[in-house]
PDB file of N, CA and C in Angstrom:
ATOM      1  N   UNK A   1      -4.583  42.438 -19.384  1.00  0.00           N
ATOM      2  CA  UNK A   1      -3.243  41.942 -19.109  1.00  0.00           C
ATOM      3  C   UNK A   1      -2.420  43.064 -18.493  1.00  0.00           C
ATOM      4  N   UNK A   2      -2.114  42.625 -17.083  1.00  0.00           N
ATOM      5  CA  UNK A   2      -1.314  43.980 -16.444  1.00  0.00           C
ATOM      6  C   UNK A   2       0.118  43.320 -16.558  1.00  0.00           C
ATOM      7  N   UNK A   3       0.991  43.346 -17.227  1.00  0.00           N
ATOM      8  CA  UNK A   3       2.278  42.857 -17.234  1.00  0.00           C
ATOM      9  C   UNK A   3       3.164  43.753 -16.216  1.00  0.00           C
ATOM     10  N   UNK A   4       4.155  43.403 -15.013  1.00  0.00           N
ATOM     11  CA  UNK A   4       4.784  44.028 -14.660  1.00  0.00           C
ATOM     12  C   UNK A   4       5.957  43.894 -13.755  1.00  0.00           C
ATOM     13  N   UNK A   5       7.196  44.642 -13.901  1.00  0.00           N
ATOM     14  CA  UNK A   5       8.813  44.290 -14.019  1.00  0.00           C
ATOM     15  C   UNK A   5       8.886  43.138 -13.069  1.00  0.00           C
ATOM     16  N   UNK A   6       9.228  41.933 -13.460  1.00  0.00           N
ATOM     17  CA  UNK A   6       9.757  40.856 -12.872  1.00  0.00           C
ATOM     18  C   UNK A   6      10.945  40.791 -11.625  1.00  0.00           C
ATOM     19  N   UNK A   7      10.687  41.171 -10.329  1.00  0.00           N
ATOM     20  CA  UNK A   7      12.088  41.676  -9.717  1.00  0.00           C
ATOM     21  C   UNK A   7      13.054  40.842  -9.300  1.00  0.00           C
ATOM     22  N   UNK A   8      12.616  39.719  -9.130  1.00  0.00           N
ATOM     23  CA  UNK A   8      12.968  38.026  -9.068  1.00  0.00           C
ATOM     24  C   UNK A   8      13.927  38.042 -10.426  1.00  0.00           C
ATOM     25  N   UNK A   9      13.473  37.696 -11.076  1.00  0.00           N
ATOM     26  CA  UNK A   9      13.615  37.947 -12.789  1.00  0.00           C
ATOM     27  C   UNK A   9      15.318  38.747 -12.665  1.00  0.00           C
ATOM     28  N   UNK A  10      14.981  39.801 -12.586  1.00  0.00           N
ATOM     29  CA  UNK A  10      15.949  41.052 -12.762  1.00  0.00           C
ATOM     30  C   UNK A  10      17.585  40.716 -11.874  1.00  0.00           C
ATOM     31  N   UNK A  11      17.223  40.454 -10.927  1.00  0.00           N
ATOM     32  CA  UNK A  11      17.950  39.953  -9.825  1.00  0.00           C
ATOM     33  C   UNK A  11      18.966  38.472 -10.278  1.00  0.00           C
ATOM     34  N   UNK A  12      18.116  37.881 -10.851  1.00  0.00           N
ATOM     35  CA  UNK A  12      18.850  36.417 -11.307  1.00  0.00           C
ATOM     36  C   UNK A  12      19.806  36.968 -11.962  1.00  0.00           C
ATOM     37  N   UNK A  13      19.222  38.156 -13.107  1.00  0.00           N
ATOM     38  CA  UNK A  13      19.884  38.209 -14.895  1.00  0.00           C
ATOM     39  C   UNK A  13      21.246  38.893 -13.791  1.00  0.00           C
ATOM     40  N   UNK A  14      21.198  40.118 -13.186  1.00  0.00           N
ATOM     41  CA  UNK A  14      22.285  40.929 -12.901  1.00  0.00           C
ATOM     42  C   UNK A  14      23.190  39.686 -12.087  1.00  0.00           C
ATOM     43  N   UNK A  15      22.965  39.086 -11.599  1.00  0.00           N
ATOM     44  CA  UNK A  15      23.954  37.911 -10.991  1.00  0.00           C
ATOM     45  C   UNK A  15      24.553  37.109 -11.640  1.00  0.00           C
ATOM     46  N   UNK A  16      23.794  36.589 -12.621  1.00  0.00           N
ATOM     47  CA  UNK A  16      24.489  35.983 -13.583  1.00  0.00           C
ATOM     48  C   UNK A  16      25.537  36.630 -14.963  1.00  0.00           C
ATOM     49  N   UNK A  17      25.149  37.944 -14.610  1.00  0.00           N
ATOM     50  CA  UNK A  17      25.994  39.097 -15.549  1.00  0.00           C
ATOM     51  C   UNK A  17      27.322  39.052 -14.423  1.00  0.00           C
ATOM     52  N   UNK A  18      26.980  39.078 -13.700  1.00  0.00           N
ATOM     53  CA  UNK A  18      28.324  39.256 -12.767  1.00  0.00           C
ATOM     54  C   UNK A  18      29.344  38.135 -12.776  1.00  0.00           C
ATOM     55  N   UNK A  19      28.344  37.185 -12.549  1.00  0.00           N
ATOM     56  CA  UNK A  19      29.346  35.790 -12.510  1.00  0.00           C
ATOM     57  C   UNK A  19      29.443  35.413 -14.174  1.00  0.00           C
ATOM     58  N   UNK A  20      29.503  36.159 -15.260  1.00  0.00           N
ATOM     59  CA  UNK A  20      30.063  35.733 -16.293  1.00  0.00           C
ATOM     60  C   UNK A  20      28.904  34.933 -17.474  1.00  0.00           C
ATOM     61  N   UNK A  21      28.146  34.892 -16.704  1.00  0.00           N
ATOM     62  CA  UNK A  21      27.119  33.799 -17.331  1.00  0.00           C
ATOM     63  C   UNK A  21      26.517  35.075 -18.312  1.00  0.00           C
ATOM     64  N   UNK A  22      27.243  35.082 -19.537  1.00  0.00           N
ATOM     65  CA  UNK A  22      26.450  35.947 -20.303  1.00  0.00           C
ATOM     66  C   UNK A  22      26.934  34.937 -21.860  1.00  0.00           C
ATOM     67  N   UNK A  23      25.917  35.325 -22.560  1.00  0.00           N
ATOM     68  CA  UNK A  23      26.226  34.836 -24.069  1.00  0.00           C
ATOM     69  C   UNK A  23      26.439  36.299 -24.858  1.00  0.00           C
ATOM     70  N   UNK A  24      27.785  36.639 -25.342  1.00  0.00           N
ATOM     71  CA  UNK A  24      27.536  38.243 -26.157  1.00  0.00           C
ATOM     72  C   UNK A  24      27.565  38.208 -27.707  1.00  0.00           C
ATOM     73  N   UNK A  25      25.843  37.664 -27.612  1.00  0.00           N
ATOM     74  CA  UNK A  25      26.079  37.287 -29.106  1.00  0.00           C
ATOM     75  C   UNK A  25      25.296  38.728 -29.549  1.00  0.00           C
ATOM     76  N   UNK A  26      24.239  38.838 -31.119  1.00  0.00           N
ATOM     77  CA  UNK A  26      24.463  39.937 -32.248  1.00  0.00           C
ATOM     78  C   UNK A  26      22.835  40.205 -31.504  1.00  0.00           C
ATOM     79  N   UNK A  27      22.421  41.049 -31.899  1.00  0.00           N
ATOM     80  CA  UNK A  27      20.779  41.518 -31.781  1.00  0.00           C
ATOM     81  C   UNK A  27      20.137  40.547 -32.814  1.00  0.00           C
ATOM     82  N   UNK A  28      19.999  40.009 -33.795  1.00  0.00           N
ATOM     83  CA  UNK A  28      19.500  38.865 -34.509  1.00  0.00           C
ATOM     84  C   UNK A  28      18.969  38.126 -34.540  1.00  0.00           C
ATOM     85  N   UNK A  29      20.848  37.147 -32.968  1.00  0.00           N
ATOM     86  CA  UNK A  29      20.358  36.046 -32.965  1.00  0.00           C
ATOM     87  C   UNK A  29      19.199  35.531 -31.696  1.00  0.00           C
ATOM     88  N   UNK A  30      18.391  36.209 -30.887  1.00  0.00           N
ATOM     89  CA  UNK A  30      18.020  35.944 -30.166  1.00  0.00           C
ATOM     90  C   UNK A  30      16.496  34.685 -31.185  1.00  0.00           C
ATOM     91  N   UNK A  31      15.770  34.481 -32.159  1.00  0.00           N
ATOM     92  CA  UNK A  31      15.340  33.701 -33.060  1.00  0.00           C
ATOM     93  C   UNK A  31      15.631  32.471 -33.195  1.00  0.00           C
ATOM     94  N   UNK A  32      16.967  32.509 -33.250  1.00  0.00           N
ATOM     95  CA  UNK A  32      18.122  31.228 -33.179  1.00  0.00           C
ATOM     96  C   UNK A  32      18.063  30.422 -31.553  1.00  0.00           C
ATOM     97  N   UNK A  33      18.411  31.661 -30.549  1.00  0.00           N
ATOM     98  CA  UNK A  33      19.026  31.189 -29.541  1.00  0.00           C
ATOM     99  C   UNK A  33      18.069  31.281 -28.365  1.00  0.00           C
ATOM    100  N   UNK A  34      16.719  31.734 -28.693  1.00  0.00           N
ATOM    101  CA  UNK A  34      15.665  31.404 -27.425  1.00  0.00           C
ATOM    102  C   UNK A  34      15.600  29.855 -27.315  1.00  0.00           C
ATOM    103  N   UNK A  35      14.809  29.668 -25.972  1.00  0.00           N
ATOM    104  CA  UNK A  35      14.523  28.414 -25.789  1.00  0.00           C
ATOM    105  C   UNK A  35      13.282  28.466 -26.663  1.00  0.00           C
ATOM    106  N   UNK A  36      13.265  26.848 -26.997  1.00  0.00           N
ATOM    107  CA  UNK A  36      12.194  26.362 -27.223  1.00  0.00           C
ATOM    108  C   UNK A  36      11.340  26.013 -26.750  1.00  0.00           C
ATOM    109  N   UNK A  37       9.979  25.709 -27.092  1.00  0.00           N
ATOM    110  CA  UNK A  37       8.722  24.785 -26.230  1.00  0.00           C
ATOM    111  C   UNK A  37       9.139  23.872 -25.643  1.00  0.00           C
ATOM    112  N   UNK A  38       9.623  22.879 -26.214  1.00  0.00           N
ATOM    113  CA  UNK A  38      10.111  22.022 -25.460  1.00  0.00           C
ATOM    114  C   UNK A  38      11.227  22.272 -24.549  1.00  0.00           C
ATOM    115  N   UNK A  39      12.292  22.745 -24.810  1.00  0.00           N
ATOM    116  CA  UNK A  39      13.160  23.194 -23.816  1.00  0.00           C
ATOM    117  C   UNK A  39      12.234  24.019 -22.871  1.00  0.00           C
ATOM    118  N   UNK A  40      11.598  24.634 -22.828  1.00  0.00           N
ATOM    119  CA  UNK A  40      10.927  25.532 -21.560  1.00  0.00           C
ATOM    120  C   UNK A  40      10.092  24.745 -20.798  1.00  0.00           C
ATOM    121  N   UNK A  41       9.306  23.167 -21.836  1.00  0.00           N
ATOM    122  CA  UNK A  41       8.238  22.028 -20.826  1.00  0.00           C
ATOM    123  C   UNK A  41       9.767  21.707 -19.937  1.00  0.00           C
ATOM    124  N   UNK A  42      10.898  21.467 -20.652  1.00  0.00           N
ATOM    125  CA  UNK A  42      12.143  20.439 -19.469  1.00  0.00           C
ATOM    126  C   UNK A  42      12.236  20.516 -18.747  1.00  0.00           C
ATOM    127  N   UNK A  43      12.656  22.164 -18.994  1.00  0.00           N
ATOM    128  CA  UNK A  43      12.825  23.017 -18.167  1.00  0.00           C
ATOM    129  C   UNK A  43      11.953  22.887 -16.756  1.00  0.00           C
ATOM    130  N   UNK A  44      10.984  23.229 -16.870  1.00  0.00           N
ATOM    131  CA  UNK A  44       9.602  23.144 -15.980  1.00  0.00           C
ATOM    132  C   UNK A  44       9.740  22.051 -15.021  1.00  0.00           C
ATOM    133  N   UNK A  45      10.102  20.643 -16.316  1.00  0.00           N
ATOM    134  CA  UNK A  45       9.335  19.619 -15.461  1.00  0.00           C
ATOM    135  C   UNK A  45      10.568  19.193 -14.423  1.00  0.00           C
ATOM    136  N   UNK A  46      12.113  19.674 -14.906  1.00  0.00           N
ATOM    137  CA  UNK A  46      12.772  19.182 -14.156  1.00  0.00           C
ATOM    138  C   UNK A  46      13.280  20.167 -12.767  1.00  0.00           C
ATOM    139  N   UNK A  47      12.891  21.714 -12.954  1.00  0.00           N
ATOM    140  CA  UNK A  47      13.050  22.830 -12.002  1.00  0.00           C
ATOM    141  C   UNK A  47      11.733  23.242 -11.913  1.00  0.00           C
ATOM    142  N   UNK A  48      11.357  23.343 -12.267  1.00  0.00           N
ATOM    143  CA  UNK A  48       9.631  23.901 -11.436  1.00  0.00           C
ATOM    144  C   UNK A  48       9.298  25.247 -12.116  1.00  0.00           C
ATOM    145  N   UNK A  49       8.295  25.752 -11.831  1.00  0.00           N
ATOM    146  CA  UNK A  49       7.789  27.224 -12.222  1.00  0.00           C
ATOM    147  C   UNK A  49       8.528  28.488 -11.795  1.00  0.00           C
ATOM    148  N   UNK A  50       9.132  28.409 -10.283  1.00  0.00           N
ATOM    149  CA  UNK A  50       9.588  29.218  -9.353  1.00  0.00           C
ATOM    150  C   UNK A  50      10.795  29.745 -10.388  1.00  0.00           C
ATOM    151  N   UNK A  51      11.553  28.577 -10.343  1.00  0.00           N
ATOM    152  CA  UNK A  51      12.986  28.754 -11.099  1.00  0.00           C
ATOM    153  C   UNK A  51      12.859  28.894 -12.840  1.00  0.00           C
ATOM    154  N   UNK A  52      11.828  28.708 -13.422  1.00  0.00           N
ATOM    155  CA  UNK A  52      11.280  28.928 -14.724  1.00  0.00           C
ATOM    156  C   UNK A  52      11.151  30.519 -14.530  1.00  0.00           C
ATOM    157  N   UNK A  53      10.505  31.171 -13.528  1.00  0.00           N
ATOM    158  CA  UNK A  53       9.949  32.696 -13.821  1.00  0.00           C
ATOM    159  C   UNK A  53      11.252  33.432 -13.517  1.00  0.00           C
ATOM    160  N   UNK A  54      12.188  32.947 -12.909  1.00  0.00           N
ATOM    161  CA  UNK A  54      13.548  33.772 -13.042  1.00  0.00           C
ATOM    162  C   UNK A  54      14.286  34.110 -13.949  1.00  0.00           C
ATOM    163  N   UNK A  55      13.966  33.637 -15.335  1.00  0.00           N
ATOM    164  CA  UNK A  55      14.690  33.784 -16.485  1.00  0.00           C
ATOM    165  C   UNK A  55      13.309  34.747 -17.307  1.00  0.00           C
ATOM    166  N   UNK A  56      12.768  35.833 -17.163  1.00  0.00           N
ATOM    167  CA  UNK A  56      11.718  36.433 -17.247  1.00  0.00           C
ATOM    168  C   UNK A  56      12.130  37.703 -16.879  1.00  0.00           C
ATOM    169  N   UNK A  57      11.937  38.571 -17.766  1.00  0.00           N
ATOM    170  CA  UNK A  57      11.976  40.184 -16.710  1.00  0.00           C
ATOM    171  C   UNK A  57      10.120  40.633 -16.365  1.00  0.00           C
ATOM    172  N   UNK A  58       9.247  39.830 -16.923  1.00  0.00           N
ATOM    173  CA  UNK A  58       7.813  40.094 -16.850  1.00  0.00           C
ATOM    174  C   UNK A  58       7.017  39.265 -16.604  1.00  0.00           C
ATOM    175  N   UNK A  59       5.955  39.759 -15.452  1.00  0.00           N
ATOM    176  CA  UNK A  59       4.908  38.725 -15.135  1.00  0.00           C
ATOM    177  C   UNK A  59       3.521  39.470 -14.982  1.00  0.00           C
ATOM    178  N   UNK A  60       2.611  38.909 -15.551  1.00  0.00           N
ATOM    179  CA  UNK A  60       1.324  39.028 -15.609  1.00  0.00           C
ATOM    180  C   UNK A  60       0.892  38.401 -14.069  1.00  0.00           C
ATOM    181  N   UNK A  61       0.345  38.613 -13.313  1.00  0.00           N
ATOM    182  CA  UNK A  61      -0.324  38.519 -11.861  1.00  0.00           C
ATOM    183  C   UNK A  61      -1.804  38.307 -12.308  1.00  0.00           C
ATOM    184  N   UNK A  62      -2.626  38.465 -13.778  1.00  0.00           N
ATOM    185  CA  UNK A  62      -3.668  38.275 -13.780  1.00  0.00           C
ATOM    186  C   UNK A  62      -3.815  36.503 -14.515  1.00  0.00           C
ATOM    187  N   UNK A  63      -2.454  36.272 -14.692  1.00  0.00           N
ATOM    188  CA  UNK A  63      -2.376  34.411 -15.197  1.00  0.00           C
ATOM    189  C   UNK A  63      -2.053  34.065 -13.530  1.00  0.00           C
ATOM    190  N   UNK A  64      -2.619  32.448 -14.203  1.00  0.00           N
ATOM    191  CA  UNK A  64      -1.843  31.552 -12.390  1.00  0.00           C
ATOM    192  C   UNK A  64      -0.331  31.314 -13.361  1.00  0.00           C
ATOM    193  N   UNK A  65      -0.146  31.772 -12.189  1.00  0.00           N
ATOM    194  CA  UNK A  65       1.657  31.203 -11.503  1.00  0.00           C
ATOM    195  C   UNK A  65       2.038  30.072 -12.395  1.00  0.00           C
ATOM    196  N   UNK A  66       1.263  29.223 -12.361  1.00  0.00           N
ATOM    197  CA  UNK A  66       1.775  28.400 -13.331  1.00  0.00           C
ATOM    198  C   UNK A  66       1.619  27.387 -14.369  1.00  0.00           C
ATOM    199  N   UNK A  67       1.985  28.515 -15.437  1.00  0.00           N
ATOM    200  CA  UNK A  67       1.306  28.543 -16.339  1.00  0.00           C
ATOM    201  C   UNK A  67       2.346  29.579 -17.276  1.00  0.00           C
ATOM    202  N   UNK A  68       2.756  29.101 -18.409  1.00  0.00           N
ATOM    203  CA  UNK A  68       3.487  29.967 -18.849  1.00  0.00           C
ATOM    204  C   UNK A  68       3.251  31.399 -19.445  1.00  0.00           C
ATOM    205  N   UNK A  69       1.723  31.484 -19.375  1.00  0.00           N
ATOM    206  CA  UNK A  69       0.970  33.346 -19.268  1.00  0.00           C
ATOM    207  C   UNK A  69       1.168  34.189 -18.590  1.00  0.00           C
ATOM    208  N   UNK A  70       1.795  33.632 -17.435  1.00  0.00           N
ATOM    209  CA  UNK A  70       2.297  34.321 -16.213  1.00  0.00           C
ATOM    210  C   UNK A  70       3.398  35.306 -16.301  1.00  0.00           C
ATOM    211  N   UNK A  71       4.248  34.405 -17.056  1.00  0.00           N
ATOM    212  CA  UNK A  71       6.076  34.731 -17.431  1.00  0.00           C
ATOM    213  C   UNK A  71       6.196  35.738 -18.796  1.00  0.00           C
ATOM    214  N   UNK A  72       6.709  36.480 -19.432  1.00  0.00           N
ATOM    215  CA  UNK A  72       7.306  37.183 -20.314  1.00  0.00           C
ATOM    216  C   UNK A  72       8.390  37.623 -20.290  1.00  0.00           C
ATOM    217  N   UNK A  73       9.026  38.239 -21.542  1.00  0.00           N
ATOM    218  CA  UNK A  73       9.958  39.156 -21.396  1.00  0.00           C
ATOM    219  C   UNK A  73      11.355  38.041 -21.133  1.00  0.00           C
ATOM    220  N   UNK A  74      11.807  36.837 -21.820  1.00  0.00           N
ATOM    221  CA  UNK A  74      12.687  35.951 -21.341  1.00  0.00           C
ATOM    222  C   UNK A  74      13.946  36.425 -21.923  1.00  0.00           C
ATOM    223  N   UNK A  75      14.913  36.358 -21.139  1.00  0.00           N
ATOM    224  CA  UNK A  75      16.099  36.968 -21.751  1.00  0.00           C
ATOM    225  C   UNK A  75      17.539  35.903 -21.479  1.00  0.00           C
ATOM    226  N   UNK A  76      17.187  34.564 -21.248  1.00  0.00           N
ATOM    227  CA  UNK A  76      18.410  33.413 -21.797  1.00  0.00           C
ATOM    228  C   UNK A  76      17.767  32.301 -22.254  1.00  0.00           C
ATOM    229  N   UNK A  77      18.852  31.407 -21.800  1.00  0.00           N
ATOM    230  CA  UNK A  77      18.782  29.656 -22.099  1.00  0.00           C
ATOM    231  C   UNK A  77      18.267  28.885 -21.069  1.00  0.00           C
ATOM    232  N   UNK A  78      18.382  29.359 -20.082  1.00  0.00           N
ATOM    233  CA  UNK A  78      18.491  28.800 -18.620  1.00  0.00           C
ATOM    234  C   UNK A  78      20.255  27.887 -18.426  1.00  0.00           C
ATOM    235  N   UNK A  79      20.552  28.482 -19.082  1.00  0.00           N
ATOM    236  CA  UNK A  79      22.148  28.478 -18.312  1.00  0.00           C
ATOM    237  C   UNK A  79      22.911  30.067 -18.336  1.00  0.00           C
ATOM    238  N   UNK A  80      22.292  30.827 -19.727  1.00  0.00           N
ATOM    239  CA  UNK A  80      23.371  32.207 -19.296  1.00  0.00           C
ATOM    240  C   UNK A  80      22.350  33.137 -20.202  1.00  0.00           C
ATOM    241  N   UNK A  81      22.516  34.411 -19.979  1.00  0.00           N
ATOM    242  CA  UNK A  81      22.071  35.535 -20.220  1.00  0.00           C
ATOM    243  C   UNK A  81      22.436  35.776 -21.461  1.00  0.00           C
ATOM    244  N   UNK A  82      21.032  35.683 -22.399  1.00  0.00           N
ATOM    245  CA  UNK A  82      21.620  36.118 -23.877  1.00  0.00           C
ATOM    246  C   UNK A  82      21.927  37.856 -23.966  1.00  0.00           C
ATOM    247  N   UNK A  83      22.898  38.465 -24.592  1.00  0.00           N
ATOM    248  CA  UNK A  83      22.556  39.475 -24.864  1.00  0.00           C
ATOM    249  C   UNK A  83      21.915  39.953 -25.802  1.00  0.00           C
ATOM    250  N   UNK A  84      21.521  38.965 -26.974  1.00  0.00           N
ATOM    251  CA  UNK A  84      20.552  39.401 -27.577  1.00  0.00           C
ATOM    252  C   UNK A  84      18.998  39.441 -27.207  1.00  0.00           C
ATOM    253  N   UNK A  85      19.017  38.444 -26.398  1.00  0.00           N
ATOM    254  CA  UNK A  85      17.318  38.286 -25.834  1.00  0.00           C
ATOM    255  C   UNK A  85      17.228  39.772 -25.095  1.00  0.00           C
ATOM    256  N   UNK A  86      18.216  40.214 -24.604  1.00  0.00           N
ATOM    257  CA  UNK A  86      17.508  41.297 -23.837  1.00  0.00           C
ATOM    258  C   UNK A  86      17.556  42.677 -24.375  1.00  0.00           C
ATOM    259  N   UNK A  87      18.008  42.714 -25.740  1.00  0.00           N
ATOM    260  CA  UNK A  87      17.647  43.241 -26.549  1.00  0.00           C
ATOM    261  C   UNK A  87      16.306  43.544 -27.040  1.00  0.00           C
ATOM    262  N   UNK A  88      16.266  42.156 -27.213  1.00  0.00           N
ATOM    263  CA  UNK A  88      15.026  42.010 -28.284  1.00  0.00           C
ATOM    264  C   UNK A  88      13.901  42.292 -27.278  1.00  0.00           C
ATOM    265  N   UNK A  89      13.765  42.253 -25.802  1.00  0.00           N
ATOM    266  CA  UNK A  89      12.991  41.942 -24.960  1.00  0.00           C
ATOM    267  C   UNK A  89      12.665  43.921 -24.873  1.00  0.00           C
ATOM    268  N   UNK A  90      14.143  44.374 -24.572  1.00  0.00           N
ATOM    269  CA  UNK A  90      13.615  45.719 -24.335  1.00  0.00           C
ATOM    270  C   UNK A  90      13.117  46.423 -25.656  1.00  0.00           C
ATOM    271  N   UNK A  91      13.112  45.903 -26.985  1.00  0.00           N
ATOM    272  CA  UNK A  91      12.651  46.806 -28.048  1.00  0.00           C
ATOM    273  C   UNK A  91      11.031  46.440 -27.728  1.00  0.00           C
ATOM    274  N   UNK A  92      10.839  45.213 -27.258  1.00  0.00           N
ATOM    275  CA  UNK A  92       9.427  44.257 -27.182  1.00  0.00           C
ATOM    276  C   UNK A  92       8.672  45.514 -25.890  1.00  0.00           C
ATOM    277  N   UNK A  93       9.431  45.715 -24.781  1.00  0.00           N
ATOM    278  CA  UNK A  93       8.626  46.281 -23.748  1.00  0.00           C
ATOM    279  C   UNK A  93       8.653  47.907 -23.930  1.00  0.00           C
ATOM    280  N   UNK A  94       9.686  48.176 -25.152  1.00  0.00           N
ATOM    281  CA  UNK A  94       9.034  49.575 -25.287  1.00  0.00           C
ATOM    282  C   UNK A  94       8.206  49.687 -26.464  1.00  0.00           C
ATOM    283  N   UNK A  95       7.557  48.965 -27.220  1.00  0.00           N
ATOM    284  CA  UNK A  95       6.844  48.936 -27.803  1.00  0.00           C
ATOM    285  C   UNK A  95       5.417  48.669 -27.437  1.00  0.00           C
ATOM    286  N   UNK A  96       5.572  48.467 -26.209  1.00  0.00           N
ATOM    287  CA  UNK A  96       4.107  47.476 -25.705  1.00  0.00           C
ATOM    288  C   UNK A  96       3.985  48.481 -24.468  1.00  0.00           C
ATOM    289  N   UNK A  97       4.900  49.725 -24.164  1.00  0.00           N
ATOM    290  CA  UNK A  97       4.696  50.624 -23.004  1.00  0.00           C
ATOM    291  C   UNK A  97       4.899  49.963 -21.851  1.00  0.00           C
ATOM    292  N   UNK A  98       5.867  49.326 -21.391  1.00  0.00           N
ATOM    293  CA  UNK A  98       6.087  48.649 -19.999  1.00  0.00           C
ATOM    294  C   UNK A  98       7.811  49.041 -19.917  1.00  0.00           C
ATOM    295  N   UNK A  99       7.294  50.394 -19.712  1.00  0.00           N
ATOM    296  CA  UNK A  99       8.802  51.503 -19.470  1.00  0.00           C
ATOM    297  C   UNK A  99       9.424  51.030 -18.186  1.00  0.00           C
ATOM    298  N   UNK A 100       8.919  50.344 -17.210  1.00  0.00           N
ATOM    299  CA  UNK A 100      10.122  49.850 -16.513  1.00  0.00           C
ATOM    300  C   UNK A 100      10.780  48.734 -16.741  1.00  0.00           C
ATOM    301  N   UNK A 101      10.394  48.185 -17.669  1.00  0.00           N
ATOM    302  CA  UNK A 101      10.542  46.759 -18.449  1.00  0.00           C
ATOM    303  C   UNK A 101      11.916  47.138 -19.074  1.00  0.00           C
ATOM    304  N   UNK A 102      11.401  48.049 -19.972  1.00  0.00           N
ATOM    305  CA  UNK A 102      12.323  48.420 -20.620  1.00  0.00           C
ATOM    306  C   UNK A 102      13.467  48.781 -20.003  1.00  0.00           C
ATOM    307  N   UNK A 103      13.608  49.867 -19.447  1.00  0.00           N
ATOM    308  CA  UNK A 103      14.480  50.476 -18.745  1.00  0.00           C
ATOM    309  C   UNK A 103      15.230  50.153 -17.343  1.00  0.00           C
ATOM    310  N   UNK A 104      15.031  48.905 -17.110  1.00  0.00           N
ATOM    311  CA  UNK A 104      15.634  48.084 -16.186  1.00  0.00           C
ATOM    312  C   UNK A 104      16.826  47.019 -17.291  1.00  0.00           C
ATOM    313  N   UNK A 105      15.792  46.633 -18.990  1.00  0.00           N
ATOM    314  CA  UNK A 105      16.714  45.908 -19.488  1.00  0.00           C
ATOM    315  C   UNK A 105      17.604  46.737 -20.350  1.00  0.00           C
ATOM    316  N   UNK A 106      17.662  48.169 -20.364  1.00  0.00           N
ATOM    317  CA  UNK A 106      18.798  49.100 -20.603  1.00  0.00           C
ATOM    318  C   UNK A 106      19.725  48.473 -19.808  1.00  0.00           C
ATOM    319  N   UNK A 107      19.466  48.955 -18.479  1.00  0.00           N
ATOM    320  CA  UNK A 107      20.918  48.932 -17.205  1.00  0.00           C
ATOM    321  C   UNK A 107      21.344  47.562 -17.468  1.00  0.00           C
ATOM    322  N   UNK A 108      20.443  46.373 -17.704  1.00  0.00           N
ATOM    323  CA  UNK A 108      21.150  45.234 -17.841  1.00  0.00           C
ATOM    324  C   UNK A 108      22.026  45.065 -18.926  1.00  0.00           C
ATOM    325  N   UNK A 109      21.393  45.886 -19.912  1.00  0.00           N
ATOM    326  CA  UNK A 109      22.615  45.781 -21.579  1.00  0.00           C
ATOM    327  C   UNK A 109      23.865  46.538 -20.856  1.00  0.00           C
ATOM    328  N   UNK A 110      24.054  47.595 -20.422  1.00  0.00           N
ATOM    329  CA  UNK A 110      24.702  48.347 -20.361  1.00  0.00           C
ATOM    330  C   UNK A 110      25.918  47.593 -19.182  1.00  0.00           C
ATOM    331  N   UNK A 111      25.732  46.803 -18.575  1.00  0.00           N
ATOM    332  CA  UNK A 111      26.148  45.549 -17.405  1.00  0.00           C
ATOM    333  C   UNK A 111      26.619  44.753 -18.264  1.00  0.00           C
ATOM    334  N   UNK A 112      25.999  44.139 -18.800  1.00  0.00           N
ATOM    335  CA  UNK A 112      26.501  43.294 -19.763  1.00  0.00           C
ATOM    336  C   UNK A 112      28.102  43.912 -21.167  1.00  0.00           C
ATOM    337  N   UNK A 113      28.111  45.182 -21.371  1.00  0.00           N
ATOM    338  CA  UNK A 113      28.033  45.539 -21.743  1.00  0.00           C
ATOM    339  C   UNK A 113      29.857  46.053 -21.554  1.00  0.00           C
ATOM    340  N   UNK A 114      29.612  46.096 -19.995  1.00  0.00           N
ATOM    341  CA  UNK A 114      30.863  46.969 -19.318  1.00  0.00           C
ATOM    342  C   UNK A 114      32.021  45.955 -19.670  1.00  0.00           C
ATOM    343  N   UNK A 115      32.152  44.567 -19.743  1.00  0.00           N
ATOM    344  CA  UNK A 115      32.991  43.773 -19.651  1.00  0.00           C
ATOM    345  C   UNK A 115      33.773  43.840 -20.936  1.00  0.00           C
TER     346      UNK A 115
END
């Protein structure tokens, strides 16, 4: 499994940090406030894979495209940017050694962060 920084991904989250679309909830609740299975099939069936892997800071290139093995590292709802998911995402990618993972979802806390 070569997991690696989602730039698609990255690009959505900082835009949607800009335009407000952030949730600034606790480090916690990301448990509570990920999507679910089913919210992520809806998701899918009603936007597609393309727009599914944008809410992702990580993708495996050794899964097909589509297929949710592909995607990692999710950091909202598919309406706004949790700040806890990307929390939880960067303790997840420095634990697992995917230091640009990580350290891309620093600058995004820290964005999130400024407001």
């Amino acid at each position: 499994m070569t997991v690696k920084l989602n730039q698609t991904g990255l690009r959505h989250a900082r835009s949607l940090v800009r335009d407000g679309k952030v949730v600034r909830d606790e480090r916690d609740d990301w448990s509570e406030h990920a999507p679910s299975a089913d919210d992520e099939n809806d998701f899918i069936d009603k936007h597609g894979w393309t727009e599914y892997g944008k809410w992702h800071l990580g993708v495996d290139d050794d899964e097909d495209r589509e297929t949710k093995g592909h995607y990692s590292f999710p950091y909202g709802d598919f309406r706004k940017v949790h700040r806890c998911g990307v929390i939880s995402l960067e303790s997840r990618a420095g634990q697992f050694d995917h230091d640009d993972i990580r350290d891309e979802s620093k600058k995004l806390l820290e964005l999130i962060d400024e407001d």
